[in-house]
Protein backbone atom coordinates (compact mmCIF):
# COMPACT_ATOMS: atom_id res chain seq x y z
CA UNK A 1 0.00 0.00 0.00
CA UNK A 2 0.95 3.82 -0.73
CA UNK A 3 -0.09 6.47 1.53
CA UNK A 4 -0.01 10.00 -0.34
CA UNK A 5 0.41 13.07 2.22
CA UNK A 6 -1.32 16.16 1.02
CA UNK A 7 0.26 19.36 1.70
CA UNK A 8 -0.79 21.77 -0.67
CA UNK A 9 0.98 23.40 -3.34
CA UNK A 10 0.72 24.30 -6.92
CA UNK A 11 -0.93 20.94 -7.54
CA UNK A 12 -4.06 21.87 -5.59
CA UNK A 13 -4.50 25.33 -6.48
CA UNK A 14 -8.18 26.13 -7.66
CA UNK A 15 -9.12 29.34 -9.52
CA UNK A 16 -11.09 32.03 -7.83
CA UNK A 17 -13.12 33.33 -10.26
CA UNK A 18 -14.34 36.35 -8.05
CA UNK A 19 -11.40 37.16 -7.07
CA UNK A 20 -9.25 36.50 -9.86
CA UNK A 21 -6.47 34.22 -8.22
CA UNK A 22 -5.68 30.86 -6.65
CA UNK A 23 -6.60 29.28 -3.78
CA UNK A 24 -6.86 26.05 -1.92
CA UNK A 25 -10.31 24.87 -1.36
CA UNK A 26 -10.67 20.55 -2.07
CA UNK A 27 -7.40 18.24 -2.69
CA UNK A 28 -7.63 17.12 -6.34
CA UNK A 29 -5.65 13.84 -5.32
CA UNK A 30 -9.24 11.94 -5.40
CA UNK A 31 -10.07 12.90 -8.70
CA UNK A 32 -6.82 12.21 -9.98
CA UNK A 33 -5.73 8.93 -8.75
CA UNK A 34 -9.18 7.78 -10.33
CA UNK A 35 -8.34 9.63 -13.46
CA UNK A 36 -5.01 8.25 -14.05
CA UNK A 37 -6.73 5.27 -13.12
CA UNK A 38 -3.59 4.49 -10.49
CA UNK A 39 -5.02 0.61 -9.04
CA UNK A 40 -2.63 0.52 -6.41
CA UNK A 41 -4.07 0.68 -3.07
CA UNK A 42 -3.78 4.25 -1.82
CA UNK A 43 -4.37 5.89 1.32
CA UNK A 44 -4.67 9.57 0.83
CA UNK A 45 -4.15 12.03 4.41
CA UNK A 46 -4.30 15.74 4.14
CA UNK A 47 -1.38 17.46 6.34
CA UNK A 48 -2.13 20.80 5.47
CA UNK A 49 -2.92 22.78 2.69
CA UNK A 50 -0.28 25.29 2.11
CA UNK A 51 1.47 27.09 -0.78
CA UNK A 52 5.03 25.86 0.11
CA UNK A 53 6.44 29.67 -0.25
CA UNK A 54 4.36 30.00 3.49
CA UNK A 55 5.42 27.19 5.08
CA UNK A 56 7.39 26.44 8.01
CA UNK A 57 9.34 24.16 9.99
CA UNK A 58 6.57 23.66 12.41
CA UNK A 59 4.81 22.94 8.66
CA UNK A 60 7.52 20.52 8.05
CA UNK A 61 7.57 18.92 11.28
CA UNK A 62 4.02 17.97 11.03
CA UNK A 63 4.84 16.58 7.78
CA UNK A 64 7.46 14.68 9.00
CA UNK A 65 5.34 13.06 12.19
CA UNK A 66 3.36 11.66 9.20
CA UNK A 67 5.57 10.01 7.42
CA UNK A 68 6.92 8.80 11.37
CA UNK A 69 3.25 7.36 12.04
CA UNK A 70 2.60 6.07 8.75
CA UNK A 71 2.55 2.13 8.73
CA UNK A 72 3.01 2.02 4.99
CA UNK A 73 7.18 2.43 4.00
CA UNK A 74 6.19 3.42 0.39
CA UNK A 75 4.94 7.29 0.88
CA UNK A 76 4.59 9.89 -1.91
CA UNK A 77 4.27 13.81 -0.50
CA UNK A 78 2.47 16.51 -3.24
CA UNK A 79 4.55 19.25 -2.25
CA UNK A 80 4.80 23.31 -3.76
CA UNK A 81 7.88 23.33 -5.98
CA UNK A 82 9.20 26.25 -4.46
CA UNK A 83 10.68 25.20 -1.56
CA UNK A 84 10.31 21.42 -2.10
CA UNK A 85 14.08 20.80 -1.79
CA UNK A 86 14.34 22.84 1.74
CA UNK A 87 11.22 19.82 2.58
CA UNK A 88 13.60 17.21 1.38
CA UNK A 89 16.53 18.56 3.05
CA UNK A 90 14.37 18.27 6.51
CA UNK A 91 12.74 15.03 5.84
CA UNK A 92 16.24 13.42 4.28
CA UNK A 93 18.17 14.40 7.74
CA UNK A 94 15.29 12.53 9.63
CA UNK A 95 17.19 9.64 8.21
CA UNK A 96 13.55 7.76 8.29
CA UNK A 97 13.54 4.15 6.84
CA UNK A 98 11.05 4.69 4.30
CA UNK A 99 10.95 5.82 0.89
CA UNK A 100 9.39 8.90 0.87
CA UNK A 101 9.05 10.73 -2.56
CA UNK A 102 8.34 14.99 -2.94
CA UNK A 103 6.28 15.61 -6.27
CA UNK A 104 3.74 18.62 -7.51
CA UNK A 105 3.09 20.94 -10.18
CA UNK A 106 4.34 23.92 -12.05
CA UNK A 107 0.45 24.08 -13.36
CA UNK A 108 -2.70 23.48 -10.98
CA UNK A 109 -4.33 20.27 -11.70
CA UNK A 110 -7.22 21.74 -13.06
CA UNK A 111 -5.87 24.12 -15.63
CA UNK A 112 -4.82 22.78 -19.43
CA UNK A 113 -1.39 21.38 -20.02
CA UNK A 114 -0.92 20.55 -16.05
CA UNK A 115 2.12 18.27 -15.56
CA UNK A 116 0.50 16.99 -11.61
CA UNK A 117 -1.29 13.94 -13.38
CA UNK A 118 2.14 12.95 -14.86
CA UNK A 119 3.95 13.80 -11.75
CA UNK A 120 1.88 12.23 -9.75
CA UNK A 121 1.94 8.68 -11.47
CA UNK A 122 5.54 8.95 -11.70
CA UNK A 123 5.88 9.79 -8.15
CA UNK A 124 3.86 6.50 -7.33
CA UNK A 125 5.26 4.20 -9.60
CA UNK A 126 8.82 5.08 -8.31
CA UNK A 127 7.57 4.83 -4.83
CA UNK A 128 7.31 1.50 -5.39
CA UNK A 129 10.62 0.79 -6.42
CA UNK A 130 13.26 2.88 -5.07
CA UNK A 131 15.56 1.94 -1.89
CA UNK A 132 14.69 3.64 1.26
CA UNK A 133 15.72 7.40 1.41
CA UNK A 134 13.89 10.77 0.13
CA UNK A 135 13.72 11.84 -3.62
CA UNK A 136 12.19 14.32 -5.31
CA UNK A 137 10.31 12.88 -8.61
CA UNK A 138 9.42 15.69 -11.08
CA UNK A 139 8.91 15.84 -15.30
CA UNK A 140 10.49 12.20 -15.26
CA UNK A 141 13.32 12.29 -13.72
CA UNK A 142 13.98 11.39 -9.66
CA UNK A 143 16.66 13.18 -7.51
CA UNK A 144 17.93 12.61 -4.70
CA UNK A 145 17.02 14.81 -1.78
CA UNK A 146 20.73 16.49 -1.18
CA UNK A 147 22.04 16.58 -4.74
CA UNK A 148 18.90 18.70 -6.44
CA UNK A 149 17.92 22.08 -7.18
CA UNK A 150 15.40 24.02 -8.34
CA UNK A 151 17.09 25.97 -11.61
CA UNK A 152 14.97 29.62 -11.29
CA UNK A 153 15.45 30.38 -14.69
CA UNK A 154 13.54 27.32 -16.06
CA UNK A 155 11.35 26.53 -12.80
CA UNK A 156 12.96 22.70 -13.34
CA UNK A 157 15.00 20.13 -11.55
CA UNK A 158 18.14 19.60 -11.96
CA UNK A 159 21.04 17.16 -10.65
CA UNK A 160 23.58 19.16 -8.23
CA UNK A 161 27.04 18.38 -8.81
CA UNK A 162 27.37 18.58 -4.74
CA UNK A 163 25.31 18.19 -1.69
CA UNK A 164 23.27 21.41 -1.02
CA UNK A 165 22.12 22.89 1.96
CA UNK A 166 19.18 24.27 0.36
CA UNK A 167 17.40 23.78 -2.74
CA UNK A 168 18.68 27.20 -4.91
């Protein structure tokens, strides 16, 4: 079994059409697992619903008493990209003996051309197969939770040559 941990994020972003902007109202993660038709068994828990630029450590610390209590070892966490490494960084020190995978979205769910349906099968599907450790799964590729960063130019992953602190 897979438990997903909902946290908020791009991903989950609805549009406000009165007020003209995003916001979080319902996690999408139902709807999508049944529209990527994912069969795995799948236990979804929301953690919060934050856009990752406001969270915390007392954010992340929650997040990480999650993965603690969860009885499944196989966890995937939909995550804001912005500060998804600084998430990894926290959870990879925990030195928990899971496999715990970071994915979300450049584009909300529901808007045209999202990549969180891709990401989000990806992320489960390597869930299942990957050693024990934290990774960050995003556009097809997976990176391990000290050696990634965020390029700002491109908004993409990419392979750091050397361990970072922080996710640049």
């Amino acid at each position: 079994m897979l438990r997903i941990l909902i946290t908020g994020g791009t991903f989950d972003k609805h549009y406000d059409e009165l007020a003209g902007k995003l916001i979080f109202a319902n996690s999408h993660l139902f709807s999508a697992l049944a529209r990527g038709r994912v069969t795995l068994p799948t236990q979804l828990e929301i953690v919060t619903m934050v856009d990752s630029l406001d969270m915390n450590d007392e954010d992340r610390a929650f997040i990480r008493l999650a993965c603690q209590r969860a009885e499944e070892t196989a966890l995937v966490i939909i995550h804001g990209t912005d500060t998804m490494c600084k998430t990894a960084h926290f959870l990879g020190n925990a030195m928990l003996a899971k496999t715990i995978i970071l994915t979300g979205a450049l584009i909300p769910y529901e808007v045209a051309n999202s990549d969180a349906l891709f990401n989000l099968g990806f992320a489960c599907g390597v869930a299942q197969t990957l050693p024990h450790g934290v990774y960050i799964a995003m556009n097809g590729q997976i990176f391990h939770w000290d050696k990634v960063k965020k390029n700002p130019l491109t908004g993409v992953f990419e392979q750091a040559q050397i361990s970072l602190n922080l996710c640049l």
